[in-house]
Protein backbone atom coordinates (compact mmCIF):
# COMPACT_ATOMS: atom_id res chain seq x y z
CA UNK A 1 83.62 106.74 64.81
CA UNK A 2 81.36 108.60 67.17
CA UNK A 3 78.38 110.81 66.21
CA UNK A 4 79.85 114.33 65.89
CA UNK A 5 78.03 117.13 68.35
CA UNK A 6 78.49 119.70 66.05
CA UNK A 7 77.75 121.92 69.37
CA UNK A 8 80.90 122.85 69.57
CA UNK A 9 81.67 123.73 66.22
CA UNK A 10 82.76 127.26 65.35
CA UNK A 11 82.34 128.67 61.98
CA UNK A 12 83.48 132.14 61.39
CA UNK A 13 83.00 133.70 58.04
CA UNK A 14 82.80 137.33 56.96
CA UNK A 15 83.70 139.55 54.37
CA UNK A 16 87.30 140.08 52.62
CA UNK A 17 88.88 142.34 54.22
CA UNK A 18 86.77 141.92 57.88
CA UNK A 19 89.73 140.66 60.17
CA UNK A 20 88.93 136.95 60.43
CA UNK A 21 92.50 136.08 60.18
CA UNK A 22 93.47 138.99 63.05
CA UNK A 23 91.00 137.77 65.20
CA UNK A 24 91.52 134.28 64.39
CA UNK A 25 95.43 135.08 65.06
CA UNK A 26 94.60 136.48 68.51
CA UNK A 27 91.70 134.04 69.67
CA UNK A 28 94.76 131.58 68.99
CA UNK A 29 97.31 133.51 71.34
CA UNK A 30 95.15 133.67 74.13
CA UNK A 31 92.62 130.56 74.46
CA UNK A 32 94.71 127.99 75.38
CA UNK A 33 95.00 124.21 73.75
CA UNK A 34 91.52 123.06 75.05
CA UNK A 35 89.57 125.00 71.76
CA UNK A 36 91.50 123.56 68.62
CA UNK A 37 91.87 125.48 64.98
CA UNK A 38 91.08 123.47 61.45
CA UNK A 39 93.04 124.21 59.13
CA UNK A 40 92.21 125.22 55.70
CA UNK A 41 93.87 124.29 52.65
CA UNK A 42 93.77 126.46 49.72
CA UNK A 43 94.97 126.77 46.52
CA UNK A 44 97.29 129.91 46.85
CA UNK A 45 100.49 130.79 48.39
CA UNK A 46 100.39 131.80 52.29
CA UNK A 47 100.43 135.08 52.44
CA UNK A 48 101.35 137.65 55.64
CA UNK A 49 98.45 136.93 58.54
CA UNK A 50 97.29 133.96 56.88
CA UNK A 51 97.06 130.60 58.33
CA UNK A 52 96.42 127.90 55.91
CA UNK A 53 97.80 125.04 54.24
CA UNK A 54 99.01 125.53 50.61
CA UNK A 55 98.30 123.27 47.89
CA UNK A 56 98.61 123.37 44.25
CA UNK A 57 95.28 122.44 42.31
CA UNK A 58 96.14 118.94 41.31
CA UNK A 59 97.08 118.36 45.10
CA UNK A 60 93.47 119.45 46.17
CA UNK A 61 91.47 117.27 43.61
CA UNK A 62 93.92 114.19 44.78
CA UNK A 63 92.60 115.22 48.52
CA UNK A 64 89.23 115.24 47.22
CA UNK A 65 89.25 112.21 45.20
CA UNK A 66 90.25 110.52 48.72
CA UNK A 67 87.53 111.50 50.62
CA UNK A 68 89.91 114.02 52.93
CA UNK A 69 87.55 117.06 53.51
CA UNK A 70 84.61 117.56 55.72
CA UNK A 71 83.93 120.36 53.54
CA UNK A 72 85.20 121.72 50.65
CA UNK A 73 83.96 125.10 48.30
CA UNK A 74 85.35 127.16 45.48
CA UNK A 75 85.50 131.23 45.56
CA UNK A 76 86.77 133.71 42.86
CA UNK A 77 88.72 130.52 41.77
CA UNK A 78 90.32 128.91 44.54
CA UNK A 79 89.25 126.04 46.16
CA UNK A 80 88.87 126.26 49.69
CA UNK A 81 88.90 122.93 51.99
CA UNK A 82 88.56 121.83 55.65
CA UNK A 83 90.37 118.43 56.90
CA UNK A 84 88.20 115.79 57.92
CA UNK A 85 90.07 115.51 61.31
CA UNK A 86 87.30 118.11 61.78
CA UNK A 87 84.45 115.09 62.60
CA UNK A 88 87.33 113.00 64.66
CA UNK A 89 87.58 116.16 67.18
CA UNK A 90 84.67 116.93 67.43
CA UNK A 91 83.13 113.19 67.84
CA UNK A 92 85.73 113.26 70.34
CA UNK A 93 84.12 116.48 72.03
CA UNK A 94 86.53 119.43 71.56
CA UNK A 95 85.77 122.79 70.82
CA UNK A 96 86.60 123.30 67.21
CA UNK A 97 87.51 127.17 65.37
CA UNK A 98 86.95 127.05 61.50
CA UNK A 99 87.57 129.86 59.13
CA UNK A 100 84.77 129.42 56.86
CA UNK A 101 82.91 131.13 53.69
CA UNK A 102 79.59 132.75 53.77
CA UNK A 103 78.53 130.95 50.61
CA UNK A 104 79.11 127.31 51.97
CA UNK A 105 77.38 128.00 55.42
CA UNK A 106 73.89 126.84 54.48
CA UNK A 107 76.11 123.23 53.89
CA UNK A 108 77.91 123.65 56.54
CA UNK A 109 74.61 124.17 58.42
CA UNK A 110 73.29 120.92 57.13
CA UNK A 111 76.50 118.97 57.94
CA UNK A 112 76.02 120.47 61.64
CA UNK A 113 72.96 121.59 62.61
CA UNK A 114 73.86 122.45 66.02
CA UNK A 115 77.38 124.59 65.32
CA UNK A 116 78.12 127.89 66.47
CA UNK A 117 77.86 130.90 63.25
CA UNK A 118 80.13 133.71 63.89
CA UNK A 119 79.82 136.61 61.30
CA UNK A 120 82.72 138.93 61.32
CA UNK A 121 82.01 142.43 59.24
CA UNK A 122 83.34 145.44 59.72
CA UNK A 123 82.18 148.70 57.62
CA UNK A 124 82.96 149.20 54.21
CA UNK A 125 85.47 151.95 54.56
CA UNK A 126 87.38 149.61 56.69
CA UNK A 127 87.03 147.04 54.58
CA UNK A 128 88.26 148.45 50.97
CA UNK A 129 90.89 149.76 53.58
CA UNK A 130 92.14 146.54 54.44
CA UNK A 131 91.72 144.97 50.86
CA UNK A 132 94.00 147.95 49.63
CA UNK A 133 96.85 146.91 52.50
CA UNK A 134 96.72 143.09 51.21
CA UNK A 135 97.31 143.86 47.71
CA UNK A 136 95.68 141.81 46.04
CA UNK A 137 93.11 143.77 43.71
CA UNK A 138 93.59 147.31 42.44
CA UNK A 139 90.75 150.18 44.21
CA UNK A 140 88.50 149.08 41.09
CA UNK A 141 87.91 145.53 41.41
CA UNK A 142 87.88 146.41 45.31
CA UNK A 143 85.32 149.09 44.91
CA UNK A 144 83.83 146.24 42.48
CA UNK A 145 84.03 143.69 45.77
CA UNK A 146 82.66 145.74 47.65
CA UNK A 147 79.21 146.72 45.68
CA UNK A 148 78.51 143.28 44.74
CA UNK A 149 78.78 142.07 48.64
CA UNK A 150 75.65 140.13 49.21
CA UNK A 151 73.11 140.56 52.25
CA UNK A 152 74.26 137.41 54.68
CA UNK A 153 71.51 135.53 56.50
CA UNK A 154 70.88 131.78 57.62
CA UNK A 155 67.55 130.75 58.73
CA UNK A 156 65.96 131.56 61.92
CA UNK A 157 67.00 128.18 63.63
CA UNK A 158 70.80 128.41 62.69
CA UNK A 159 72.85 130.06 65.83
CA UNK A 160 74.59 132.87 64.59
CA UNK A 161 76.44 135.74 66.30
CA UNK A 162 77.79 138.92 64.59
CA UNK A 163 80.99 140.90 65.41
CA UNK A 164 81.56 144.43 64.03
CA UNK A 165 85.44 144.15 63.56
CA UNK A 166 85.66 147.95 62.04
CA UNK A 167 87.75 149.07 65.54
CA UNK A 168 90.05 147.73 67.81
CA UNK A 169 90.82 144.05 67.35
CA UNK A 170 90.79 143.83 71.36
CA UNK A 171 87.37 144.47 71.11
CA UNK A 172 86.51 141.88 68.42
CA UNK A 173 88.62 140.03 69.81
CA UNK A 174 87.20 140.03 73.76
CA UNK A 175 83.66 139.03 72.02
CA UNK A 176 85.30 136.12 70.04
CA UNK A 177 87.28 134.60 73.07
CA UNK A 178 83.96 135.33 75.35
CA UNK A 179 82.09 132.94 72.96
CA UNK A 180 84.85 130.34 72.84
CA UNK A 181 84.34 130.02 76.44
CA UNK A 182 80.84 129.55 76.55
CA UNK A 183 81.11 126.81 73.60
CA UNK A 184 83.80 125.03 75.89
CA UNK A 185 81.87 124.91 79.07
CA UNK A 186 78.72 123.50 77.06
């Protein structure tokens, strides 16, 4: 296989509740086939807005134990992976989108020194706002969420843009595609 340019990775990450999916959704609608979209496979049911692949536990490990992810993480326990058809586009030199956790981006940063960051945040009223809507936690263990969020930084050489997604998702949205483009025409 080719040496991957992880140049033209994309690796958003953000908060719960932040919009990645939204903005994900409608970077999707309107880029076009030339910037493709990893998958991630989790280990819960697809739920409204989401895009991943659903596996059961056992299904993962089997996945794992064959060498199938480029990366791979756990969070409040699920267990998160990204397809290793990941390297073959981008050794092959397309733009790749992956939806990404804060905690695994110093790896990720490892794997590909040169890829593209993208933190998506929004404020915290809009966040336990948007946790409430999903229904997944009751307003204490979102309030909980929410205090324990950890200060996000990579170091200095890591290229990392932020987008406040606490408005209009057009907005977000306009800033995401913008940097799509300049990651395809590198």
């Amino acid at each position: 296989m080719k040496e991957v340019d992880s140049t033209k990775l994309i690796y958003v990450m953000g908060p719960s509740g932040a919009g990645k999916d939204s903005l994900l959704g409608f970077a999707r609608e309107r880029i076009g086939a030339e910037v493709l979209f990893a998958h991630r496979y989790i280990t819960r049911a697809v739920a409204d807005g989401e895009n991943h692949i659903a596996l059961s536990p056992d299904e993962f490990v089997s996945r794992l134990s064959y060498g199938l992810f480029a990366m791979h993480w756990e969070s409040l326990g699920l267990r998160y992976g990204i397809g290793i058809e990941l390297d073959a586009w981008l050794a092959r030199g397309r733009p790749v989108v992956v939806n990404g956790s804060r905690q695994h981006a110093e790896l990720a940063l490892a794997r590909y020194p040169h890829a593209h960051f993208v933190h998506i945040d929004a404020t915290p009223s809009v966040l336990a706002a948007r946790l409430a809507r999903r229904g997944r936690e009751d307003a204490r263990q979102i309030e909980a969420r929410l205090a324990r969020r950890p200060a996000f930084e990579l170091p200095s050489h890591a290229h990392v843009v932020k987008i406040d997604n606490s408005g209009m998702l057009a907005d977000a949205g306009t800033q995401f595609l913008d940097l799509l483009a300049l990651v395809s025409r590198a």
